[in-house]
Structures are given as structure tokens and as C-alpha cells.
C-alpha atoms as a PDB file:
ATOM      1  CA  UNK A   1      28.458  11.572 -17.996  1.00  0.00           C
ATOM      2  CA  UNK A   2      32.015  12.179 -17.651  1.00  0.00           C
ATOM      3  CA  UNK A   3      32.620   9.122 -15.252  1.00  0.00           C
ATOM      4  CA  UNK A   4      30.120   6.700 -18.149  1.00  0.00           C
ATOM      5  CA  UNK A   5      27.541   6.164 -15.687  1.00  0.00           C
ATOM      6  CA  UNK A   6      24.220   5.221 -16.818  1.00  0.00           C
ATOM      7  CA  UNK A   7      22.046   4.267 -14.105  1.00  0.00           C
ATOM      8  CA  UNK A   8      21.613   6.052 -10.952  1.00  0.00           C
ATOM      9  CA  UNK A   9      19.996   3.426  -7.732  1.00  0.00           C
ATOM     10  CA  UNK A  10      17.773   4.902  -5.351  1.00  0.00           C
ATOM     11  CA  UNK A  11      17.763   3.648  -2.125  1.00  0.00           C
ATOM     12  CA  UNK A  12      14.886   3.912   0.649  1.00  0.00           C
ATOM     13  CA  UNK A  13      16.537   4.347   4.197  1.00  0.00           C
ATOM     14  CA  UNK A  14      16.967   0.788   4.606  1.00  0.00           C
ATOM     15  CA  UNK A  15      19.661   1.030   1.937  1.00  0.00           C
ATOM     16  CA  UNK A  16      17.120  -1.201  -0.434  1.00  0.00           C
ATOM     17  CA  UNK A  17      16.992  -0.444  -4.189  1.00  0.00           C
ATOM     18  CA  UNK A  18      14.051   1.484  -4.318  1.00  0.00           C
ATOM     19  CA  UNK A  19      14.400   2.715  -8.449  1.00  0.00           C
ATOM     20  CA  UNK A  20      16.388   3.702 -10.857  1.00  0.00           C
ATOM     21  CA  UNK A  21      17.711   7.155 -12.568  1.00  0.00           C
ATOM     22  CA  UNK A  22      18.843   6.837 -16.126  1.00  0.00           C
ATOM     23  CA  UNK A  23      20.677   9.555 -18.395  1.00  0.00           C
ATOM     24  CA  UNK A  24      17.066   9.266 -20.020  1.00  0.00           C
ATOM     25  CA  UNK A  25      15.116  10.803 -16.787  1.00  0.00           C
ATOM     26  CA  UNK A  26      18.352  13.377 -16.235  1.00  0.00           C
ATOM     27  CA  UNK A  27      18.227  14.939 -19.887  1.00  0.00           C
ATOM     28  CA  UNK A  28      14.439  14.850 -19.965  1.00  0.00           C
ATOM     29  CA  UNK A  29      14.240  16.801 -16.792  1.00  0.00           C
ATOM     30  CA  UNK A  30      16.544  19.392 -18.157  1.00  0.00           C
ATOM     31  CA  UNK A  31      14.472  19.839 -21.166  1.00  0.00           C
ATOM     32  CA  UNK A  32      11.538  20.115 -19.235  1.00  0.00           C
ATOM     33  CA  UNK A  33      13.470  22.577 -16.422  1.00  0.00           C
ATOM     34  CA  UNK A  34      14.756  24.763 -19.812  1.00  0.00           C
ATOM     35  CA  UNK A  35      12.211  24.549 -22.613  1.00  0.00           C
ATOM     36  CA  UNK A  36       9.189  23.275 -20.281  1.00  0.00           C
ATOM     37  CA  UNK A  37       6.603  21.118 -21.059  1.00  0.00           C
ATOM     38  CA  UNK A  38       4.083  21.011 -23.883  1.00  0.00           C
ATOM     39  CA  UNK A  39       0.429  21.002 -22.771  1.00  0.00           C
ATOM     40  CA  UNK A  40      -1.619  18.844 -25.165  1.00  0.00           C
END
């Protein structure tokens, strides 16, 4: 966050663009790795 980055590629070993982290996926994990999830 401190360099503005937003999106994250991921890359198979064939360097191809595989996916895509976003600041999205990163704070939702932490939530989930702090608070956990909510079983419905």
C-alpha cells in the first residue's frame, strides 16, 4: 500500500498471467485470518 499498488499478477511457471491479487483479496484475507469467518 505504501508503493500504490493495486493489483498483484500471478504467474504460472511459464511466466503467463495466471490471476490477479487485489487490495480487495489482501484485506479480506486479513479479516478472515483476525476476526474469522461467519458460518451462515
Amino acid at each position: 500500500m505504501k508503493r500504490n499498488i493495486r493489483i498483484i499478477p500471478v504467474v504460472d511457471n511459464n511466466n503467463r498471467i495466471v490471476g490477479v491479487i487485489t487490495r480487495a483479496n489482501l484485506v479480506d484475507i486479513v479479516y478472515d485470518t483476525i476476526w474469522g469467518t461467519e458460518e451462515a
